[in-house]
Protein backbone atom coordinates (compact mmCIF):
# COMPACT_ATOMS: atom_id res chain seq x y z
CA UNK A 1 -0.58 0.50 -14.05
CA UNK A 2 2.14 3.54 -14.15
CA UNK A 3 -0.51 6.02 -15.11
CA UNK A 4 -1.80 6.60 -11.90
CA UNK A 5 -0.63 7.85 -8.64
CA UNK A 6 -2.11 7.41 -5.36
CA UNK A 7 -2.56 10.21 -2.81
CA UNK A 8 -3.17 9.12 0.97
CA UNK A 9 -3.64 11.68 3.30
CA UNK A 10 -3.45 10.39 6.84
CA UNK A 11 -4.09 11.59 10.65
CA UNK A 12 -2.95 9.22 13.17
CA UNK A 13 -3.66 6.33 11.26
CA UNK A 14 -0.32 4.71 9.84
CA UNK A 15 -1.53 1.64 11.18
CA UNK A 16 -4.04 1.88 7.78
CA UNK A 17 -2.15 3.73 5.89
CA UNK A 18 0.50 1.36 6.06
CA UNK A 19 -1.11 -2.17 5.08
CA UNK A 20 -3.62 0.03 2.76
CA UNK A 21 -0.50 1.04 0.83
CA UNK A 22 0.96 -2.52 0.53
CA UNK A 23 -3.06 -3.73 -0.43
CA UNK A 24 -2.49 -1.33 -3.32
CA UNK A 25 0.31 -2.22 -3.99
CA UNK A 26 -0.19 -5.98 -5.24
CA UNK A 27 -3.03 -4.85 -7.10
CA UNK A 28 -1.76 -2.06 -9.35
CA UNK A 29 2.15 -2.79 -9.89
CA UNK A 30 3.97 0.37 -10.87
CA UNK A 31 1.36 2.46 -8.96
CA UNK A 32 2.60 5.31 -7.18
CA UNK A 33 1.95 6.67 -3.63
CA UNK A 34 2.40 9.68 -1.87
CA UNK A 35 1.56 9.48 1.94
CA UNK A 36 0.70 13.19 3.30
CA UNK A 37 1.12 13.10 6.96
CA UNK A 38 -0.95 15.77 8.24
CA UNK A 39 1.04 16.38 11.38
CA UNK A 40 -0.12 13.93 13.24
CA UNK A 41 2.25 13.83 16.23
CA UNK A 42 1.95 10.68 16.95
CA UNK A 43 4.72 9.02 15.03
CA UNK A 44 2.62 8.20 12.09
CA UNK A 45 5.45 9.66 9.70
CA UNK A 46 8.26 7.79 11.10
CA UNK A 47 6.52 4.74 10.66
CA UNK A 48 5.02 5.05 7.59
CA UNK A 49 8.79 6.76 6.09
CA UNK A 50 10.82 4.15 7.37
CA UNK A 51 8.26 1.36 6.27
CA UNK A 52 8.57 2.44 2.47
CA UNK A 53 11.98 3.97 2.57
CA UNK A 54 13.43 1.80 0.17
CA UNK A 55 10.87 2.32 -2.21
CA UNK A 56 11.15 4.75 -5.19
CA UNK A 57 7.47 4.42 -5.97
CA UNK A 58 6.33 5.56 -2.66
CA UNK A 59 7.04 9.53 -1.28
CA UNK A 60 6.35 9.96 2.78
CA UNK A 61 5.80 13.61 3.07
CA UNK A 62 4.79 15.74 6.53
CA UNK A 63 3.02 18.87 6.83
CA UNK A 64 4.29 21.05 9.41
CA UNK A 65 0.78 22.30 10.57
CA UNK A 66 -2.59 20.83 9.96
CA UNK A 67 -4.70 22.74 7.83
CA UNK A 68 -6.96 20.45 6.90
CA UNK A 69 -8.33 18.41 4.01
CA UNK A 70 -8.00 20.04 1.31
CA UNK A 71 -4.28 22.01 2.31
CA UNK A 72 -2.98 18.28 2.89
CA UNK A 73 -4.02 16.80 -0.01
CA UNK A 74 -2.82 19.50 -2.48
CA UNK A 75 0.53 19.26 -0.60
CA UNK A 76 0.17 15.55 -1.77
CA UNK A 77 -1.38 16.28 -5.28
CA UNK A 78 1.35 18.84 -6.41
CA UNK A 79 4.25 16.14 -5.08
CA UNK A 80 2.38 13.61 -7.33
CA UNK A 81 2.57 15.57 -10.60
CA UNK A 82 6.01 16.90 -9.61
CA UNK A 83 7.76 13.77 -8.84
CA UNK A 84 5.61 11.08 -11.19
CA UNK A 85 3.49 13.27 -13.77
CA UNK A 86 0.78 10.38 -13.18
CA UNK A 87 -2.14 10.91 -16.07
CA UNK A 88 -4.30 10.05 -13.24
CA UNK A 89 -4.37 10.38 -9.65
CA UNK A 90 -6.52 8.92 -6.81
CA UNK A 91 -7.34 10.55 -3.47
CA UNK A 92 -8.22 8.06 -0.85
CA UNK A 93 -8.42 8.09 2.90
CA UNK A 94 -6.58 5.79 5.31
CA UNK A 95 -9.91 4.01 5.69
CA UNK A 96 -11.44 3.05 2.09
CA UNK A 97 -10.86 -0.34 1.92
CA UNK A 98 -10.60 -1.56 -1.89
CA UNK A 99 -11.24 -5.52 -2.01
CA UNK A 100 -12.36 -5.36 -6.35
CA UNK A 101 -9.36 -5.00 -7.56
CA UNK A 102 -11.24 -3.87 -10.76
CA UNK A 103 -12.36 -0.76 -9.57
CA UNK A 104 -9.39 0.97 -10.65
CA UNK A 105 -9.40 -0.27 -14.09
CA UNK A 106 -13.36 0.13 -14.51
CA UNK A 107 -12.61 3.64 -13.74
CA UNK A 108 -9.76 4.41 -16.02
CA UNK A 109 -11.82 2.59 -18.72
CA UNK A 110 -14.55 5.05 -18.37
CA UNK A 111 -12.13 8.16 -18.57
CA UNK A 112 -10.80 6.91 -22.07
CA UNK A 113 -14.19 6.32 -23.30
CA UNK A 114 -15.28 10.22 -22.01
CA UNK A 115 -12.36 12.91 -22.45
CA UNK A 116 -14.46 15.36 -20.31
CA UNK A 117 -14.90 13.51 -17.78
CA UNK A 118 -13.19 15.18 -14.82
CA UNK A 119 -13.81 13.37 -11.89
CA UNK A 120 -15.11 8.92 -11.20
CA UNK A 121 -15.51 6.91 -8.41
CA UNK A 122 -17.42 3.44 -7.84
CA UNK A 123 -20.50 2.74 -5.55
CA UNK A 124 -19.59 3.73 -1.77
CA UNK A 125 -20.09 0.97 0.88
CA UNK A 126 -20.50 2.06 4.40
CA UNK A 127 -18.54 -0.26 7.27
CA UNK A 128 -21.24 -3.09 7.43
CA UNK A 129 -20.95 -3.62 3.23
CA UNK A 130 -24.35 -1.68 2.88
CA UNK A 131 -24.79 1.16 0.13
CA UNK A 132 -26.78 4.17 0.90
CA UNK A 133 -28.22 5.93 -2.49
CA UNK A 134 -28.50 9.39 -0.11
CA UNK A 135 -24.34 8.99 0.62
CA UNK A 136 -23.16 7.93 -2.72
CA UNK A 137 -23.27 11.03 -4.71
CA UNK A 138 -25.10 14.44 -4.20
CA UNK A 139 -26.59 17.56 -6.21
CA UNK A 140 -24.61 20.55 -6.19
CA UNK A 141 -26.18 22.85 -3.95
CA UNK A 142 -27.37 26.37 -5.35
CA UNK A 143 -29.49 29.64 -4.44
CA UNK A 144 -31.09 29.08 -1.01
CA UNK A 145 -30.27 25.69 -0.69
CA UNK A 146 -28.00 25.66 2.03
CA UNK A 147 -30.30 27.50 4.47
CA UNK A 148 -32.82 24.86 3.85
CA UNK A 149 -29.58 22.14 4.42
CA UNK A 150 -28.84 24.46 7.92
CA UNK A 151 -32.19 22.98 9.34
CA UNK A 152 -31.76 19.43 10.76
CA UNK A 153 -33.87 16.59 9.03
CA UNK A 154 -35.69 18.89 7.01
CA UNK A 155 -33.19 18.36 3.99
CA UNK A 156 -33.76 14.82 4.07
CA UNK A 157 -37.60 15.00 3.79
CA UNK A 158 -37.32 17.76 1.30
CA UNK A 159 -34.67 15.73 -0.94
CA UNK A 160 -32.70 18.51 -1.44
CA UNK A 161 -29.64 17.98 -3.04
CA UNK A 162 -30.12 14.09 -2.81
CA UNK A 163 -31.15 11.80 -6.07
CA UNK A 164 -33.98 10.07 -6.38
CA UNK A 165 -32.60 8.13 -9.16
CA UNK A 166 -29.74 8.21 -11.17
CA UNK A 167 -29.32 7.49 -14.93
CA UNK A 168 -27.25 6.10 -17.18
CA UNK A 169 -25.65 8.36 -20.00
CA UNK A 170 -24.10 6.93 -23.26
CA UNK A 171 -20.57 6.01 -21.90
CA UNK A 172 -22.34 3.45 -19.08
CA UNK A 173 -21.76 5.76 -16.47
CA UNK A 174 -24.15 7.91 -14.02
CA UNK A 175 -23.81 11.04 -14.39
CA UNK A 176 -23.79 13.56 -10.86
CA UNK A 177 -22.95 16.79 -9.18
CA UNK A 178 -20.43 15.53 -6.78
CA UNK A 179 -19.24 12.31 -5.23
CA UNK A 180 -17.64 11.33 -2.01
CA UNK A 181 -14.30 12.76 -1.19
CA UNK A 182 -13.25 9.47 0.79
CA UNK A 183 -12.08 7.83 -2.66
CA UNK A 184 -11.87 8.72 -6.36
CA UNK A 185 -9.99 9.46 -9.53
CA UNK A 186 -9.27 12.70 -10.99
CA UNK A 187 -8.22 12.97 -14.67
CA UNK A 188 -5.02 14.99 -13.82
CA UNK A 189 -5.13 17.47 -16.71
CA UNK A 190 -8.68 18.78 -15.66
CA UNK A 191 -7.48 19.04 -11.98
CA UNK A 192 -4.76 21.13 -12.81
CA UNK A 193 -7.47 23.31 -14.47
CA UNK A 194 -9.25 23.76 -11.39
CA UNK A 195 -6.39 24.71 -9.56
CA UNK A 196 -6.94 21.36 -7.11
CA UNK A 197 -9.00 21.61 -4.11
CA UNK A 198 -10.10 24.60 -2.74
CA UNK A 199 -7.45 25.44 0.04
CA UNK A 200 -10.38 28.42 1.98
CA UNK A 201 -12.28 25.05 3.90
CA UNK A 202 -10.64 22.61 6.75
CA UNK A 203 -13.20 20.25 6.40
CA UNK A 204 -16.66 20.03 4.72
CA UNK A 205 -17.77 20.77 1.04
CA UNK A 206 -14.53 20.27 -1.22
CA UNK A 207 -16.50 17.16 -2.63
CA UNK A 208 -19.42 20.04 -3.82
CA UNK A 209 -16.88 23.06 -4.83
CA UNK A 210 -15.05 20.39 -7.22
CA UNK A 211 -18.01 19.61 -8.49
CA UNK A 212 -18.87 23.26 -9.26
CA UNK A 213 -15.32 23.56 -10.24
CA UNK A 214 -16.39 21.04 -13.30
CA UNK A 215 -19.55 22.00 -14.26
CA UNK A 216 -18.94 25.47 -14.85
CA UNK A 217 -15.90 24.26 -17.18
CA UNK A 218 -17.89 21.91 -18.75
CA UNK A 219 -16.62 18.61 -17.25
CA UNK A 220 -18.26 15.95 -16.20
CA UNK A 221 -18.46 14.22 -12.30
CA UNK A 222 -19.62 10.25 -12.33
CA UNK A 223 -20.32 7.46 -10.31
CA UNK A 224 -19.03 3.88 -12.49
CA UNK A 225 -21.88 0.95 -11.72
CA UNK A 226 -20.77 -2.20 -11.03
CA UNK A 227 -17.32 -1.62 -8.90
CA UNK A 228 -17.60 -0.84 -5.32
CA UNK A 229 -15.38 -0.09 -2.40
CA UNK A 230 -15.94 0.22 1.35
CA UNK A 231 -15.38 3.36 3.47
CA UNK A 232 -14.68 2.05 7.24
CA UNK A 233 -15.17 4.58 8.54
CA UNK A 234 -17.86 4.03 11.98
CA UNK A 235 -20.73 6.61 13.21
CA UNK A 236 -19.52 7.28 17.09
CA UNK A 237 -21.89 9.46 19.14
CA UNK A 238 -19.54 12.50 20.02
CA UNK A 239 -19.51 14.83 23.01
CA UNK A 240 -21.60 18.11 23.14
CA UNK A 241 -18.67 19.91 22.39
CA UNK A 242 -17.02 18.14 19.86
CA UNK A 243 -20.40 17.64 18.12
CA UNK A 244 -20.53 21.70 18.12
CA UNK A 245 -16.81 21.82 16.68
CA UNK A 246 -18.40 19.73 13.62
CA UNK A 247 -21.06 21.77 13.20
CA UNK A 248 -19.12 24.83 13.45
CA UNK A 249 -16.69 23.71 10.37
CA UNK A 250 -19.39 22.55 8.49
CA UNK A 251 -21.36 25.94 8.46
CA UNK A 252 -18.48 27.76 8.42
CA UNK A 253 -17.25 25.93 4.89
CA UNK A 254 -20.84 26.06 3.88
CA UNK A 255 -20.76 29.92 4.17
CA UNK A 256 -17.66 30.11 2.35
CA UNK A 257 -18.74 28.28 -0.67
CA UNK A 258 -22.25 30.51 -0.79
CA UNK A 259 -20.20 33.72 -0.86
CA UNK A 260 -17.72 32.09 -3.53
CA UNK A 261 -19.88 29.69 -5.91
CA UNK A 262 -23.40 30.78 -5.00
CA UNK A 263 -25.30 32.19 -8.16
CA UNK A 264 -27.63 34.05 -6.34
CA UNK A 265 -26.44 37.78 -5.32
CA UNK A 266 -24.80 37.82 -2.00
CA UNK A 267 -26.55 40.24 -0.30
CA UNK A 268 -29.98 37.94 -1.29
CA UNK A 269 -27.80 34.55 -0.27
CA UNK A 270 -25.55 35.33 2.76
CA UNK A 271 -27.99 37.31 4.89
CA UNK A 272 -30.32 34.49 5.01
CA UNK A 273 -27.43 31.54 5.44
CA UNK A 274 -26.44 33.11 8.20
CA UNK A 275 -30.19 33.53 10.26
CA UNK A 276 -31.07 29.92 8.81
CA UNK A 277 -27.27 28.72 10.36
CA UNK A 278 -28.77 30.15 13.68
CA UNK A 279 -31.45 28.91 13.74
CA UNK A 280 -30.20 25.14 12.49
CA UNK A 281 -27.41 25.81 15.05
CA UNK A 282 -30.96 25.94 18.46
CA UNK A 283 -31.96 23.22 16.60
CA UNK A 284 -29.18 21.08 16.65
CA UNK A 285 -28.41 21.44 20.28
CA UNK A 286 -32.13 20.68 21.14
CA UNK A 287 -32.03 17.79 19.26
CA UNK A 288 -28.55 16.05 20.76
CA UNK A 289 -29.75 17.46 24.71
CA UNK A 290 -33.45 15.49 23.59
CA UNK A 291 -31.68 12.70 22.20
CA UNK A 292 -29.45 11.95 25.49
CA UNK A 293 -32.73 12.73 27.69
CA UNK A 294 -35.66 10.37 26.20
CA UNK A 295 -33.43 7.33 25.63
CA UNK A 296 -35.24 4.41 23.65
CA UNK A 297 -36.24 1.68 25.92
């Protein structure tokens, strides 16, 4: 499998980059890699350089700053096409953990049946092997959606963005607006269309702007039924202030895709994300202080 080259962006976690690589590895001979260290400072580049450094088929590269998601994997992206001109290439974290080996063939399968297909991954697994229909693959939001997503819970109830069902198009495959970022295959002619990821967010939404990125080229974004793979990746209960930090990149990429991909007019869109992104913001630290106060018993 020399048609596809894998891009692993990792933070302080050579110690799954590294056996992730070598899992890959046995399953796809004549894969490539290229391992974006995203300045971790904690040795992670040595030891994931000097693990492969014999290895032609795998690059160890280091950014000098981290900017972030999307920044770190273009670094990684560009290397790919530069160094192995790969007709495919798969972003993955440190934690997906692949144990089909037929994903990756299952996928390629359903880019040769669909030339405008853009963007495939299989059915996401959470750490305990269980698959949530809500985290597998989401609408693109539009218009006011994202001040209704600002509000806490009421998204959920309202199903916006989420699929109630999905369905199956002529090729076997479903069909969405975007899929996770934590694993999947990009038809390497289309991303070079779309000019990769969107460098403007450090974290949050570069799974939705790709997907806008398609649609308004006329690509297509699909989940493939059948092959699954596991994102380890645990819910921990964070402090106040790292909790706010989340929630501070989240609306902040949020804002930045409404004034960049929004349909609407920005002076209709942006004046309302922003009192709705207040407001969400009360609401989110009244619910964590209520949550640490009335403690189930």
């Amino acid at each position: 499998m020399g048609n596809i080259c894998f891009v692993i962006l990792n933070y302080r976690q050579a110690y799954l980059t590294i056996p992730s690589i070598k899992k890959l590895k046995e399953y796809y001979p004549g894969a490539s890699f290229v391992a974006v260290d995203n300045n971790s400072e904690d040795g992670s580049y040595d030891s994931i350089k000097k693990e492969f450094i014999n290895d032609t088929y795998v690059l160890t590269l280091h950014n000098a700053s981290n900017e972030g998601y999307a920044v770190g994997n273009n670094v990684g992206i560009r290397e790919a096409i530069k160094s192995f001109n790969p007709e495919y290439i798969a972003v993955m974290n440190p934690d997906v953990i692949i144990e089909d080996k037929n994903i990756v063939p299952s996928i390629i399968k359903a880019f040769c049946r669909d030339k405008a297909l853009a963007f495939a991954t299989g059915l996401m697994l959470d750490n305990q092997k269980r698959l949530n229909p809500k985290t597998i693959a989401w609408k693109v939001p539009d218009k006011l959606d994202d001040c209704l997503l600002n509000f806490p819970y009421l998204p959920f109830r309202l199903g916006i963005s989420k699929y109630v069902s999905f369905e199956l198009d002529e090729y076997g495959k479903f069909c969405v607006g975007a899929i996770p970022g934590s694993f999947f295959i990009a038809r390497t002619e289309h991303f070079i269309k779309m000019k990769f990821f969107d460098e403007n967010t450090f974290l949050y939404c570069e799974e939705r702007i790709l997907g806008i990125k398609a649609k308004r080229l006329n690509l297509k974004v699909a989940l493939i039924p059948g092959v699954f793979f596991i994102h380890n990746h645990p819910r921990k209960k964070e402090p106040f202030l790292n909790a706010m930090k989340t929630y501070f990149y989240l609306i902040k990429s949020r804002y930045y895709y409404n004034k960049e991909y929004n349909s609407w007019p920005k002076w209709i869109v942006l004046p309302s994300f922003v009192l709705s992104a207040m407001v969400g913001y009360l609401l989110t630290v009244l619910v964590w202080l209520l949550r640490r106060i009335v403690k189930p018993k």
